[in-house]
Protein backbone atom coordinates (compact mmCIF):
# COMPACT_ATOMS: atom_id res chain seq x y z
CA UNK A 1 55.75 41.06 -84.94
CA UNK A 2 54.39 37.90 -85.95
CA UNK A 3 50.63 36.80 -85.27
CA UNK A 4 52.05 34.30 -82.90
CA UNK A 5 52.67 36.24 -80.53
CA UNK A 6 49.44 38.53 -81.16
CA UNK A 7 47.03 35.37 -80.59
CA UNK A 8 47.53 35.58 -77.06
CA UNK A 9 46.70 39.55 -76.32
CA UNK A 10 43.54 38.48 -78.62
CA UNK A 11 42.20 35.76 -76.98
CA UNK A 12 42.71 37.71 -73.82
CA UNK A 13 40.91 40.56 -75.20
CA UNK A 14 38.17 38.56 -76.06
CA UNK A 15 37.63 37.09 -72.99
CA UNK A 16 37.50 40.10 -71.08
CA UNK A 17 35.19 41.74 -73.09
CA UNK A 18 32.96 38.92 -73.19
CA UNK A 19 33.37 38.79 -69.22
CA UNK A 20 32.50 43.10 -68.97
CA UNK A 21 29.75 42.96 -70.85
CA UNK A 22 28.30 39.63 -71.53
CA UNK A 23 24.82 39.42 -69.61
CA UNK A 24 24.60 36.47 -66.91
CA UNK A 25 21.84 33.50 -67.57
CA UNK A 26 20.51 33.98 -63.87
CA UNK A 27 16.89 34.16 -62.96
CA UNK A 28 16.46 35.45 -59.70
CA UNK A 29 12.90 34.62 -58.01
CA UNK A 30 11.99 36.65 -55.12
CA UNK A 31 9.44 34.70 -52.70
CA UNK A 32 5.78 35.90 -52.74
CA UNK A 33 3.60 36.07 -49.56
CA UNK A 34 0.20 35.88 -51.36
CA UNK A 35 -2.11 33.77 -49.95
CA UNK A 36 -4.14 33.56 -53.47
CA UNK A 37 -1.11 32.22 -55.06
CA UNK A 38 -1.10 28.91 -52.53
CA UNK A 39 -4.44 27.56 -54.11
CA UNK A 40 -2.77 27.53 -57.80
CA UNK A 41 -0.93 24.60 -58.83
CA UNK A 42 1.28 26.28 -60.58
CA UNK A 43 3.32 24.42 -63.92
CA UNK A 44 4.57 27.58 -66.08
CA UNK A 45 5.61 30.91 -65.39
CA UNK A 46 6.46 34.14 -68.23
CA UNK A 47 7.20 37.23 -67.92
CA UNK A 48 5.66 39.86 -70.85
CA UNK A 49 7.20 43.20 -71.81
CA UNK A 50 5.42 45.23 -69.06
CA UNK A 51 6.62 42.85 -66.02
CA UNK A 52 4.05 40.78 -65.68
CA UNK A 53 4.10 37.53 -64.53
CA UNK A 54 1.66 34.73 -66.53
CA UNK A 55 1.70 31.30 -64.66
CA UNK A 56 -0.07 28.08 -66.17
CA UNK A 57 -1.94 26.32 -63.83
CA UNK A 58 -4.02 22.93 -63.50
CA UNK A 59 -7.12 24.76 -64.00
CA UNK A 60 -6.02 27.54 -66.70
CA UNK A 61 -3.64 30.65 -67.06
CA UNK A 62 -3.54 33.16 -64.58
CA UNK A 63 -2.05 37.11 -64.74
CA UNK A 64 0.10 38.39 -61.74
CA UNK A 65 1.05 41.98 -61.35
CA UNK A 66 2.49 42.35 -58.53
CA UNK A 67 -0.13 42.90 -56.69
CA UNK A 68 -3.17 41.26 -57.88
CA UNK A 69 -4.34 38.33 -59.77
């Protein structure tokens, strides 16, 4: 065979793996219903290692757990 006609079953290799395991660039926000959260103004957000959420703010930087600030 010549690599002409292996290009094809390459590319569509490629694109399948790429497809299984390629991870998607979605951020999926879940609404909060914290009442604390509504006087923030809020201009950043992160994430650290252990899950927690850090969000800038007018008035400084403030630590979310998921539970308290």
């Amino acid at each position: 065979m010549t690599i002409a006609k292996w290009i094809p079953s390459l590319v569509s290799l490629k694109l399948c793996c790429t497809l299984a395991y390629g991870q998607p660039n979605t951020l999926v926000l879940v609404p909060i219903n914290n009442p604390a959260l509504n006087e923030y103004d809020l201009r950043r957000m992160a994430v650290d290692k252990n899950y927690n959420l850090w969000l800038g703010t007018d008035n400084g930087i403030v630590k979310y757990d998921g539970n308290r600030l």
